[in-house]
Structure formats: structure tokens, C-alpha cells
Protein backbone atom coordinates (compact mmCIF):
# COMPACT_ATOMS: atom_id res chain seq x y z
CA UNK A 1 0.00 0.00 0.00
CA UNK A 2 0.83 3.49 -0.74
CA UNK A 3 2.30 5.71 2.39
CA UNK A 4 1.57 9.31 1.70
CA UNK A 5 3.72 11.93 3.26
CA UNK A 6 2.21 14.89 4.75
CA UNK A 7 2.89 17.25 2.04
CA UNK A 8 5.33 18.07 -0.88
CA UNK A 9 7.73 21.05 -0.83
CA UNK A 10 6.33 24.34 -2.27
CA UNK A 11 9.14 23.49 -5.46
CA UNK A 12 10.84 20.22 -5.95
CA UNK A 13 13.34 19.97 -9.09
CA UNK A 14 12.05 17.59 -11.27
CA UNK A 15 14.22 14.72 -10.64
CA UNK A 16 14.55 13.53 -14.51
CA UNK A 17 13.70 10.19 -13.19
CA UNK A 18 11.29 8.16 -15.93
CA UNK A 19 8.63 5.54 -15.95
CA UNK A 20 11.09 3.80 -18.06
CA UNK A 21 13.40 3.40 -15.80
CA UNK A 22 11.27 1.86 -13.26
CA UNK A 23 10.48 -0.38 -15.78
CA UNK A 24 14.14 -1.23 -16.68
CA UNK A 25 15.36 -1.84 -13.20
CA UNK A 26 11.93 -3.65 -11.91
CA UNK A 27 10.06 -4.92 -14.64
CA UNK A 28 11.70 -8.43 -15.30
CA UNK A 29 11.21 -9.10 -11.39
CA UNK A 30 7.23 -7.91 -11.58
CA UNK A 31 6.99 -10.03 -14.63
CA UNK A 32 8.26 -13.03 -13.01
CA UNK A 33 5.84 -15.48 -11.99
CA UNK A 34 2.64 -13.57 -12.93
CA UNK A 35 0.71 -13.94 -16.04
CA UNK A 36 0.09 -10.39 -17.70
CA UNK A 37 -2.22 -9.54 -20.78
CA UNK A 38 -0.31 -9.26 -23.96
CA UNK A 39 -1.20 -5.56 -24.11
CA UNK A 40 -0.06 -4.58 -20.86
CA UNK A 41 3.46 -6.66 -22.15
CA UNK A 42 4.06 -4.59 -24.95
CA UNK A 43 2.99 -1.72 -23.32
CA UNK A 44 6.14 -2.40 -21.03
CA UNK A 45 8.34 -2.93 -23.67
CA UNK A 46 6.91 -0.16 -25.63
CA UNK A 47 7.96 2.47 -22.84
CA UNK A 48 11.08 0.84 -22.15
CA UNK A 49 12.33 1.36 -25.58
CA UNK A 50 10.94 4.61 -26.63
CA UNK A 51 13.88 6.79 -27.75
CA UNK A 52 16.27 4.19 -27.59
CA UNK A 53 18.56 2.59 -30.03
CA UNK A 54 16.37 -0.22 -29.49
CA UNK A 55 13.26 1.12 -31.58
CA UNK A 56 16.53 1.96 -34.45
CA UNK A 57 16.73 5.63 -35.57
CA UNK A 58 18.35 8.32 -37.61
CA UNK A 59 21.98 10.45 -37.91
CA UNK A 60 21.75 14.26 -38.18
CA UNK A 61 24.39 16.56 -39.52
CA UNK A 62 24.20 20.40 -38.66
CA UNK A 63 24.65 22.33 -42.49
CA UNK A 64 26.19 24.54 -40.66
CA UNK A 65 28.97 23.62 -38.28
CA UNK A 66 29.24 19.85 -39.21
CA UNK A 67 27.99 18.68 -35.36
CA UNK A 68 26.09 15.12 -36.00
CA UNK A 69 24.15 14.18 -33.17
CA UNK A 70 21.26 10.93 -33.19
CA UNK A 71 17.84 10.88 -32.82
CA UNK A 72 16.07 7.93 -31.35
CA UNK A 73 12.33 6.70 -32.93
CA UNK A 74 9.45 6.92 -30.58
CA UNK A 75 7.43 4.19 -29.58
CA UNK A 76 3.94 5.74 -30.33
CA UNK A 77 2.25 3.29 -27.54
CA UNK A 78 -0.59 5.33 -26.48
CA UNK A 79 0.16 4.65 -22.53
CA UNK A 80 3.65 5.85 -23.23
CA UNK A 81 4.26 9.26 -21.24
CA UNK A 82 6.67 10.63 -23.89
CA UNK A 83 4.78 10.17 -27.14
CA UNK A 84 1.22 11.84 -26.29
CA UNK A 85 1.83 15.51 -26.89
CA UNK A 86 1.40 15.41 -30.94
CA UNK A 87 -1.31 13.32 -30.75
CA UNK A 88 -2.58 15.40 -28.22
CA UNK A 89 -2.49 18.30 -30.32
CA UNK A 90 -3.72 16.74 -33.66
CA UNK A 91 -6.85 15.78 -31.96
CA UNK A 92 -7.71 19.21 -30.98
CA UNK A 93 -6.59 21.07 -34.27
CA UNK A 94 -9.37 18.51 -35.43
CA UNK A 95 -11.95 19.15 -32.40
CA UNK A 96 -11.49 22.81 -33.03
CA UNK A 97 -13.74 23.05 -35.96
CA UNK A 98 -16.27 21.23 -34.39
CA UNK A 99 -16.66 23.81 -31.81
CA UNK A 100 -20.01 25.78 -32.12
CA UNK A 101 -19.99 28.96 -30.39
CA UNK A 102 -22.28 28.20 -27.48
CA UNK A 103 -21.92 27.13 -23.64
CA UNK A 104 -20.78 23.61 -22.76
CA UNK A 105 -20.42 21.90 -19.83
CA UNK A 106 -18.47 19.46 -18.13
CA UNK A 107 -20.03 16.29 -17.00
CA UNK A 108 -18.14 13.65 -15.28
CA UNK A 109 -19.83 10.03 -14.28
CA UNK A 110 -18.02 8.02 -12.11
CA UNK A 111 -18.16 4.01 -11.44
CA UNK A 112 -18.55 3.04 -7.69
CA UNK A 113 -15.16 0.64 -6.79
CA UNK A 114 -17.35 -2.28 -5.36
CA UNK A 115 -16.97 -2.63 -9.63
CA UNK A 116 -13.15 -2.43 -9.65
CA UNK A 117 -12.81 -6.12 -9.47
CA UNK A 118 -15.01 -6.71 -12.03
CA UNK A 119 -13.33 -4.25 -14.66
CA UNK A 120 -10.14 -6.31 -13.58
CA UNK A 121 -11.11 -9.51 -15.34
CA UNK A 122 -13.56 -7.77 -18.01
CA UNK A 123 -12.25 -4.58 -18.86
CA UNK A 124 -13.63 -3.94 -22.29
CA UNK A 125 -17.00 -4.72 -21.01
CA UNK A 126 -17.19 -2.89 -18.30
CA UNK A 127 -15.43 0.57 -19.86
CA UNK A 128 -17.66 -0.34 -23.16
CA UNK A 129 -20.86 -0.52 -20.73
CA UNK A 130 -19.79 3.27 -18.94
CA UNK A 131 -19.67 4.50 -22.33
CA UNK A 132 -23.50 3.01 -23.36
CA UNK A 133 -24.63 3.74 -20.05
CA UNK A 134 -23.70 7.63 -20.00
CA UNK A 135 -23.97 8.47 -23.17
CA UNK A 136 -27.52 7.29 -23.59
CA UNK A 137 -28.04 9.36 -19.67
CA UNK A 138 -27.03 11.96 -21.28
CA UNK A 139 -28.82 11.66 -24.77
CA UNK A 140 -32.36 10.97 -23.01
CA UNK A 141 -32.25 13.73 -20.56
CA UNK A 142 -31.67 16.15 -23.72
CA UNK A 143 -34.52 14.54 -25.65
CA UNK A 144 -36.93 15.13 -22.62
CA UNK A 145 -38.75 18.41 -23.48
CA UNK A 146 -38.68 18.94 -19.43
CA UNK A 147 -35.06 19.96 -20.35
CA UNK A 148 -34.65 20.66 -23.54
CA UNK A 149 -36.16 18.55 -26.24
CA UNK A 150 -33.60 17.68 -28.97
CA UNK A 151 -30.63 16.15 -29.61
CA UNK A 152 -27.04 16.49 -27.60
CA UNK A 153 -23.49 16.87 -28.92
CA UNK A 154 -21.43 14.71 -26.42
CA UNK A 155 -17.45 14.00 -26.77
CA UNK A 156 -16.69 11.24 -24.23
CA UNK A 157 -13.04 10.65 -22.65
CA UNK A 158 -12.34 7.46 -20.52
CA UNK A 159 -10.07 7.80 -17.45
CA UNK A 160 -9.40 4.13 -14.89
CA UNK A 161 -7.05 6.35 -12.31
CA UNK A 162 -7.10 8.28 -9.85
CA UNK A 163 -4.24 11.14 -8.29
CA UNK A 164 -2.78 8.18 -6.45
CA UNK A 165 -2.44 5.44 -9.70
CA UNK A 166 -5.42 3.47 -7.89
CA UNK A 167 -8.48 2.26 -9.43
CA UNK A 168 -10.70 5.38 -10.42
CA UNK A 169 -13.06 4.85 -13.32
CA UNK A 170 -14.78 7.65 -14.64
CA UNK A 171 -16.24 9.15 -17.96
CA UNK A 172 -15.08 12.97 -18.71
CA UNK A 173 -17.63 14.08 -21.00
CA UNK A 174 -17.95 17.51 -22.66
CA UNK A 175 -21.68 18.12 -23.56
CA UNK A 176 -23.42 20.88 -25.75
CA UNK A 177 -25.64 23.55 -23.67
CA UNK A 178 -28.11 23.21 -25.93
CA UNK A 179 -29.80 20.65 -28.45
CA UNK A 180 -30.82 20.43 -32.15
CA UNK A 181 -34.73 19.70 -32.67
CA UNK A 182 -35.73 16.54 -33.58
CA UNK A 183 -36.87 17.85 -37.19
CA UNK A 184 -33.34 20.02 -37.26
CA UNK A 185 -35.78 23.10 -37.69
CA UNK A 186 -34.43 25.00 -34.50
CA UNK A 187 -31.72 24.92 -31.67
CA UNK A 188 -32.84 24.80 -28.18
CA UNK A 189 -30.80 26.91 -26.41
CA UNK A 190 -30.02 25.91 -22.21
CA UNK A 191 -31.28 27.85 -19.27
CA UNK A 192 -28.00 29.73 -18.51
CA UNK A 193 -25.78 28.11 -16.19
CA UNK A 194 -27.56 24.84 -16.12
CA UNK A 195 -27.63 21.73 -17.75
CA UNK A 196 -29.46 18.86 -15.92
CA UNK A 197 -30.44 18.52 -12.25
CA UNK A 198 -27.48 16.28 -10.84
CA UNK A 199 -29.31 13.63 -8.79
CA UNK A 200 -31.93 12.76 -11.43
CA UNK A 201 -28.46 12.04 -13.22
CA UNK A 202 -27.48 9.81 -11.11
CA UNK A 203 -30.38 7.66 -10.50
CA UNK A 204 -30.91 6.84 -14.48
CA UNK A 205 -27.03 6.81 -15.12
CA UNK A 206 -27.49 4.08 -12.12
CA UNK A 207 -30.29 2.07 -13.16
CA UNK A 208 -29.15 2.06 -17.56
CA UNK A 209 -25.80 0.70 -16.44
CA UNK A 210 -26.73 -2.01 -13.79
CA UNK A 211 -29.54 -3.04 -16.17
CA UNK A 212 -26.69 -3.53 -19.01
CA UNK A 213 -24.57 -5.23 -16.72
CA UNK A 214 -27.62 -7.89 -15.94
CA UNK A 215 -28.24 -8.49 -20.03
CA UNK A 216 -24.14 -8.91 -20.08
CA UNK A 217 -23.95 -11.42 -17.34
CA UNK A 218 -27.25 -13.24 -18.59
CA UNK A 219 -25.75 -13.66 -22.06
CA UNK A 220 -22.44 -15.00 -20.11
CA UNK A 221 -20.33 -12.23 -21.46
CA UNK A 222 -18.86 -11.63 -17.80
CA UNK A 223 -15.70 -13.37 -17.24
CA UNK A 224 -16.21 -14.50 -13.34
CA UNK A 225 -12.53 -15.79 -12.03
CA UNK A 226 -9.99 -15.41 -8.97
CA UNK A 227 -12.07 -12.54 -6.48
CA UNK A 228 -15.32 -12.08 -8.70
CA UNK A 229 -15.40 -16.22 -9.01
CA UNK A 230 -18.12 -16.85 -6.25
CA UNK A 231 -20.56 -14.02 -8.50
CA UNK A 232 -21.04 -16.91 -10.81
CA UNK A 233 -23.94 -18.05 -8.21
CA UNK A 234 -27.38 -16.35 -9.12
CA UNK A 235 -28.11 -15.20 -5.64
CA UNK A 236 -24.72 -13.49 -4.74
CA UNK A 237 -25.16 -11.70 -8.07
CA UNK A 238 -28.61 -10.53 -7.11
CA UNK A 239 -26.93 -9.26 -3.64
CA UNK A 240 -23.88 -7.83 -5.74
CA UNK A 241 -26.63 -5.76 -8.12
CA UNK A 242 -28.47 -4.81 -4.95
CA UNK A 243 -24.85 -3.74 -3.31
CA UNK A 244 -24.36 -1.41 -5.88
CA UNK A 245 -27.60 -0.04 -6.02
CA UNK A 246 -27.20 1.13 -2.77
CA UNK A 247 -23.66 3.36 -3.61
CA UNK A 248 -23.45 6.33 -4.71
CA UNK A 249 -23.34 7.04 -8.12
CA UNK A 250 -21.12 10.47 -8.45
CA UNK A 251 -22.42 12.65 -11.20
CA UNK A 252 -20.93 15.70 -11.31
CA UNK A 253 -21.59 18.98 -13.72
CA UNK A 254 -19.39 21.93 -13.70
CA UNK A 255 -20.29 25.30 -14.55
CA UNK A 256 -20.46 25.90 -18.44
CA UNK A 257 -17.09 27.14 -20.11
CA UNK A 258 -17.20 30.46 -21.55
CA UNK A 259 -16.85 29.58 -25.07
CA UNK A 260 -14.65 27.41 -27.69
CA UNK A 261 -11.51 28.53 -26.19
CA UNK A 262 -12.13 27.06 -22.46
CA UNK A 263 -13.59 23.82 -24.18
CA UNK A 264 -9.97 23.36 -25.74
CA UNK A 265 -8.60 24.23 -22.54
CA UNK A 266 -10.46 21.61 -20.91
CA UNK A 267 -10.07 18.87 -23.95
CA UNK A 268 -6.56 19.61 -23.52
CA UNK A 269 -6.47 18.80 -19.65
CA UNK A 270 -8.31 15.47 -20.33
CA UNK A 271 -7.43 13.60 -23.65
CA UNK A 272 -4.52 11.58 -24.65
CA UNK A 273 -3.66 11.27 -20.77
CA UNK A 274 -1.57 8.57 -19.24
CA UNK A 275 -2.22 7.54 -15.87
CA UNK A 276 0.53 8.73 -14.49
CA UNK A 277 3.06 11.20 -16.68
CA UNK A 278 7.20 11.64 -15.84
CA UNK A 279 7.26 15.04 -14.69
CA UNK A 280 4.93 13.45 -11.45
CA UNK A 281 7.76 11.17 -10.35
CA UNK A 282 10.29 12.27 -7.75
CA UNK A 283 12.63 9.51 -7.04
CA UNK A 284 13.40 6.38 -7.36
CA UNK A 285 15.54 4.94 -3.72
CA UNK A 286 16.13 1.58 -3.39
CA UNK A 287 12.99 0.02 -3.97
CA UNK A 288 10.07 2.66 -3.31
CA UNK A 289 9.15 5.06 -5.77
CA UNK A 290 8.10 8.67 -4.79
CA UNK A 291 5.94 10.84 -6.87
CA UNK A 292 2.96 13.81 -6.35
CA UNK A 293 -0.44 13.54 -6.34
CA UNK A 294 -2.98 16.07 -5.33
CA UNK A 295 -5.12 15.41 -2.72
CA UNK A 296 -9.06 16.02 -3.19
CA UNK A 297 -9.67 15.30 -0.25
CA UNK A 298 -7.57 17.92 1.20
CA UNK A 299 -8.44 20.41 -1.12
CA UNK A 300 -6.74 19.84 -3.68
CA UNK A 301 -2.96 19.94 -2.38
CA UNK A 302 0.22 18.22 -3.82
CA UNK A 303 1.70 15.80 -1.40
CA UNK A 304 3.97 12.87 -1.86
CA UNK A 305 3.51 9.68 -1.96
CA UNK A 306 5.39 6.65 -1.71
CA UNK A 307 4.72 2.85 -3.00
CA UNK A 308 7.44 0.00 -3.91
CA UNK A 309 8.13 -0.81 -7.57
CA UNK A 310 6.10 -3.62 -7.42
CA UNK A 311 3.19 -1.74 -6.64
CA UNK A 312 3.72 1.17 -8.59
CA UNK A 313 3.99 -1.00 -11.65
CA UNK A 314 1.13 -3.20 -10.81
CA UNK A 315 -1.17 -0.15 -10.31
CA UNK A 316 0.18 1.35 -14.09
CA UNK A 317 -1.04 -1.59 -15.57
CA UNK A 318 -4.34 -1.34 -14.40
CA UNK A 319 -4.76 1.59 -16.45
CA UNK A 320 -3.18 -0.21 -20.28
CA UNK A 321 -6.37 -0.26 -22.00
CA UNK A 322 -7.45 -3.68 -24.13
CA UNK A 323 -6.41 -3.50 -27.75
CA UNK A 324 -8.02 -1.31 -30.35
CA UNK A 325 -10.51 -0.26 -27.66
CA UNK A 326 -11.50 3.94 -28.60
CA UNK A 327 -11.30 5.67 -25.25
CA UNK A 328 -12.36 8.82 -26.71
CA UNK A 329 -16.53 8.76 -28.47
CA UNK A 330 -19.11 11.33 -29.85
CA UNK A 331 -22.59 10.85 -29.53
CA UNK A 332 -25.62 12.79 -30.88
CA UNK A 333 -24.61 15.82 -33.22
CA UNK A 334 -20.77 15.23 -32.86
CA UNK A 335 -21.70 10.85 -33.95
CA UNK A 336 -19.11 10.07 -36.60
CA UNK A 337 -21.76 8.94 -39.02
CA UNK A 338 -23.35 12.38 -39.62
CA UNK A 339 -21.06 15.23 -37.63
CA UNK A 340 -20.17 17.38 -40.61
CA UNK A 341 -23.61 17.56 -41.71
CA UNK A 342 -25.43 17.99 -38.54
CA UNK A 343 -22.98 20.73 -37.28
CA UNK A 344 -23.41 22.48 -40.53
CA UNK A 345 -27.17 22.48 -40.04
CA UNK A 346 -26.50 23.74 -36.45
CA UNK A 347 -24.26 26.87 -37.62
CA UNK A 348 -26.93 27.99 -39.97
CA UNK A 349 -29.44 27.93 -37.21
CA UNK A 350 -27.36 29.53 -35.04
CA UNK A 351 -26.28 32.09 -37.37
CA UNK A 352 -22.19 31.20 -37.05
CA UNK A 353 -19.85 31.31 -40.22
CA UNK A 354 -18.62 27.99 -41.13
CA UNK A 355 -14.57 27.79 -39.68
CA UNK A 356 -11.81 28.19 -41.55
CA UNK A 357 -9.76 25.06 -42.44
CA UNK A 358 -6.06 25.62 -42.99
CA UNK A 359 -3.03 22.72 -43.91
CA UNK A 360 -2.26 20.22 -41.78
CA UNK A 361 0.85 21.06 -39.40
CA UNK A 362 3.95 19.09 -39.79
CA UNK A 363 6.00 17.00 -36.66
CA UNK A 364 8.09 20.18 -36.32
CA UNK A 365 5.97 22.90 -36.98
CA UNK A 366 3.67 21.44 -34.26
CA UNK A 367 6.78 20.43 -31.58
CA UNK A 368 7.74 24.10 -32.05
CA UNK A 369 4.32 25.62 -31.36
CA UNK A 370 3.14 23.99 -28.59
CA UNK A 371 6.92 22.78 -26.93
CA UNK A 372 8.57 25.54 -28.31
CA UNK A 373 11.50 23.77 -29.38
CA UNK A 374 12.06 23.75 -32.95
CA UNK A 375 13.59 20.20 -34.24
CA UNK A 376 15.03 21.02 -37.02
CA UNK A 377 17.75 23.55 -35.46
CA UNK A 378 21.10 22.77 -34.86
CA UNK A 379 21.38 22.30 -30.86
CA UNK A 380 24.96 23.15 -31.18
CA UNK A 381 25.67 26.50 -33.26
CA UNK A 382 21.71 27.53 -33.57
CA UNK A 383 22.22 28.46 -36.83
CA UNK A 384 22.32 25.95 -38.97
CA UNK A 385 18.92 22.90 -39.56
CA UNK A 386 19.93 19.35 -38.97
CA UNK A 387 19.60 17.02 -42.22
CA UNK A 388 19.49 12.89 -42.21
CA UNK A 389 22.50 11.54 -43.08
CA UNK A 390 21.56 8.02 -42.15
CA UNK A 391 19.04 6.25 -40.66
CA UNK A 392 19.23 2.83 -38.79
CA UNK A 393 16.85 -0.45 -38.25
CA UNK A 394 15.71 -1.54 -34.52
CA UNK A 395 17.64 -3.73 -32.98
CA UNK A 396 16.94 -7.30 -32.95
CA UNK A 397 14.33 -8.02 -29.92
CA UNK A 398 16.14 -8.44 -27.10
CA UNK A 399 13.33 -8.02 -24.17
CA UNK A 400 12.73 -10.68 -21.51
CA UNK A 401 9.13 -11.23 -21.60
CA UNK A 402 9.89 -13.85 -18.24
């Protein structure tokens, strides 16, 4: 178990200490002896090698003053720490002309942890059923012409974690403040400042989700093993159901954002996370790894806290997602199927130009904008641009999947 210290310094240095490493000096000893899913394997390996001579890479000469200096190929595994800021900021350059200019809010539905074990051993299902569950929530309170009477524009973002790397799973979901009639004759603007009432929320958000989980387990789709083995008999599943009933089922809606601009700021906050990213860690002593959280339940303050490696590595990969599984959906207006056309119907009743579209950025044009470091300049004079002279394979596999 985690041991939190009572609070971190005002400033701590960042410690360049990596994920990777943790995994280099720890991993082969965490693999031993378990059995791990073949994502959360290459997930490992993935961030092990990224930016090493392992995933091969490419020479660089200054055309300048001659300095050669190698660059190392990313890994591009989406639970990689390094490799999420361009992807990051691809997805919004895309999200931005989606943006209508109206309020949106920020809806967040959370899974009680009596469920944890459960999205252990069936994690697509039960991350597949949050997304159902809310999104159709969501979908029927905007239909209702108690609250608005048309249809929502939802963008839905998965997190499993919490501050702490524990279990924490929970649907971020950015929702219009408004709603497009049924016959797309009119928009339906929101009553200022409010979306739905939160507890009514719940209950439905509740009662759609438990009553997927029941068709699921009915058409044996659970998988009932190890800790959730004894739910396999119909009467401890009934008291299970009626267990989780009885939680509390957090739904929580934030005041609306201003406009386009604090929806990107918020987008940007919430997709292409990782649970846990390298700037949190702090060091790395022995065998106990040290890195901040902020505490919610102390308003919000960055403390410290401490786990072994084991630990630390067994709560990262509860977070690697199953394979090919989309943690980021749209649902009503923003639904893949008919977006550009139901947004453009939208602007026109709204009375909103269509936005501009402009060239996709490049790798460096982007790493300069938002990092501000530009990768095509010499490190060395800062003069001259850096060209390939040679580029070089990966290196045979090498990692120790024991």
C-alpha cells in the first residue's frame, strides 16, 4: 500500500527520473511469476524502448557547423508518457472546428469501486458498458422536453485512475448547452448556467448501467474468475446488483465554459492522458518510488507519496487499456456517421460562419508551437537545420518477456 507523506515542498526539481526506468530496473522481477495480458506486455516494452537505439533511428548533420548528433524513434504506444503531446495536439486542431460557439459543460460520471474487481477480469465490457450507459443518460435527458427537447453533442473521454495510480473509473464528457430539434428546424438553447439537475443524473445513469450489466452477465459475457469467481452463483449476483444499487453514483456537472476557447482548454487537460506522466515522479531509492499527487480530499494539495516498484507497476497496468478499444466517443450531433452535416445544419441555425480550415501542421511545426523547441535547429551552433544523413533499423528483440 501506498504511504503518503504529509505534504510536498512548495518546489521540488524535477528529478529527470522516468517511468522507463522503473520499468528497466523492476520490470523483469514484476513479470516473473505472474501472467500479464499481452497488451499490458508490450505496453512495457513499448515504454522501455521509446527513444532508444532499441526502436533503431536516424543520424543528423548540422549544415552549418558539421555537429552530427542521433535521434532515437518513438514508440507511439498510447500509454507511453513521452509520445502523447502530438497526438494530443492533432486531436484538438481537429476538435477545433467542431466547436459551435455556445456554452458547454463538463459532466463527469463516475463508477462506484465495489466494480473495480469486475473491470479487472472484463475490462472492455465494463469501460464499453460506462460509455452506453452515459452516453444514452445523457442523450435521453436532452430529448426530454422537461429539459430541452432535442438532440445532444457529447465528446466522451475514458479515465481508470485516480491522483494516487489506484483504481478510479470515470467518464469525462464535454456536452453541448443546448440541443438540435428533432426535425433540425431549431436549436434549443439551455437555461444559462444549467444543464441537468445532478441527482436525477445519477439515478438513471445508475439504473441504464446495472440493467446492461444484468443483459451482459445473462448472455455470459462476464468473465467471473480469482475474487469475482463466487458471482457466478445467481443469488450473490442478485446481492452484488443490490450492493451497488445502494452506492453512490457520483455525477458531477461543472459550470459551463465560456466559449470554444475554455472547451480546448479543458479537452486539452483530459485527452490523450496517461495515468501517471514523468514530470509526477520524484525519485526512485532503493525500492520505493516517490511521486505527487494532489489530494481532493484535502483540497486539492500536492503531497507525496510513496509505493514499492512492485506496486507502482502493478497499479500502471491497471490503467493499459485492451487493444483497439476507442477511449475517446461522440454521440448525438458530434456521432461520426453524420457530424459534418449535422454541425453544418446547427451553424446555420445559429447564425455562425462555417470555420476556416487551414493545412495540416507538420512534426516540427507542431513540436515548435506547442513545446517551443524547434527540431530542425542545430542544438549546437543555432544556426544551422539538422539534415538525415543516415538512418538505422531496430535492434533485434532483445526483451525478456519472463
Amino acid at each position: 500500500m501506498g504511504s503518503p507523506a504529509p505534504r510536498a515542498p512548495a518546489a521540488t526539481t524535477r528529478s529527470g527520473l522516468q517511468i522507463a526506468d522503473i520499468f528497466r530496473r523492476f520490470g523483469r522481477q514484476y513479470r516473473s511469476g505472474r501472467v500479464l495480458a499481452a497488451v499490458q506486455l508490450r505496453a512495457m516494452r513499448a515504454i522501455q524502448q521509446c527513444r532508444t537505439a532499441a526502436l533503431g533511428g536516424h543520424r543528423l548533420q548540422c549544415d552549418q557547423c558539421g555537429k552530427v548528433r542521433i535521434a532515437y524513434n518513438s514508440c507511439g504506444n498510447r500509454h507511453c508518457p513521452k509520445c502523447q503531446t502530438l497526438a494530443q495536439e492533432r486531436w484538438l486542431q481537429a476538435r477545433r472546428a467542431e466547436l459551435l460557439q455556445i456554452p458547454y459543460f463538463h459532466v463527469v460520471l463516475t463508477l462506484p469501486h465495489d466494480l473495480n474487481p469486475l473491470a479487472q477480469g472484463n475490462p472492455r465490457l465494463i469501460y464499453n458498458l460506462l460509455f452506453r450507459a452515459g452516453a444514452e443518460t445523457l442523450l435521453s435527458f436532452g430529448r426530454d422536453r422537461r429539459h430541452l427537447g432535442g438532440t445532444l453533442g457529447i465528446t466522451a473521454l475514458l479515465h481508470t485512475w485516480g491522483q494516487n495510480l489506484s483504481q478510479h473509473i470515470h467518464l469525462h464528457c464535454i456536452v453541448t448547452g443546448g440541443a438540435l430539434e428533432q426535425d433540425d428546424h431549431r436549436w434549443i438553447h439551455g437555461k444559462p448556467g444549467f444543464l441537468f439537475p445532478v441527482r436525477a443524473l445519477s439515478s438513471v445513469f445508475c439504473a441504464k448501467y446495472l440493467d446492461l450489466l444484468q443483459r451482459a452477465y445473462e448472455r455470459d459475457e462476464v468473465s467471473l474468475s480469482s475474487g469475482t469467481a463466487h458471482l457466478a452463483d445467481p443469488a450473490a449476483w442478485r446481492n452484488f446488483l443490490a450492493q451497488l444499487r445502494s452506492r453512490s453514483w457520483v455525477v458531477y456537472c461543472k459550470r459551463p465554459m465560456a466559449g470554444p476557447e475554455q472547451v480546448l482548454d479543458y479537452l486539452a487537460r483530459y485527452t490523450h492522458r496517461v495515468a501517471i506522466s514523468n514530470h509526477r515522479l520524484v525519485a526512485l531509492h532503493e525500492d520505493k518510488v516517490t511521486f505527487r499527487y494532489r489530494d481532493y480530499a484535502d483540497g486539492g494539495r500536492i503531497r507525496l507519496m510513496e509505493l514499492s516498484a512492485q506496486e507502482f507497476i502493478r497499479r500502471f497496468l491497471l490503467h493499459v487499456l485492451p487493444d483497439n478499444f476507442c477511449r475517446i466517443r461522440h454521440y448525438g450531433i458530434l456521432a461520426n456517421r453524420n457530424r459534418t452535416q449535422r454541425l453544418a445544419v446547427c451553424r446555420e441555425l445559429l447564425g455562425q460562419p462555417e470555420p476556416e480550415t487551414s493545412a495540416p501542421e507538420s512534426a516540427a511545426d507542431l513540436m515548435l508551437r506547442v513545446v517551443g523547441v524547434d527540431i530542425r535547429r542545430c542544438p549546437y551552433c543555432g544556426r544551422g537545420n539538422l539534415q538525415i544523413i543516415e538512418t538505422f533499423d531496430r535492434l533485434p528483440e532483445l526483451w525478456d518477456t519472463s
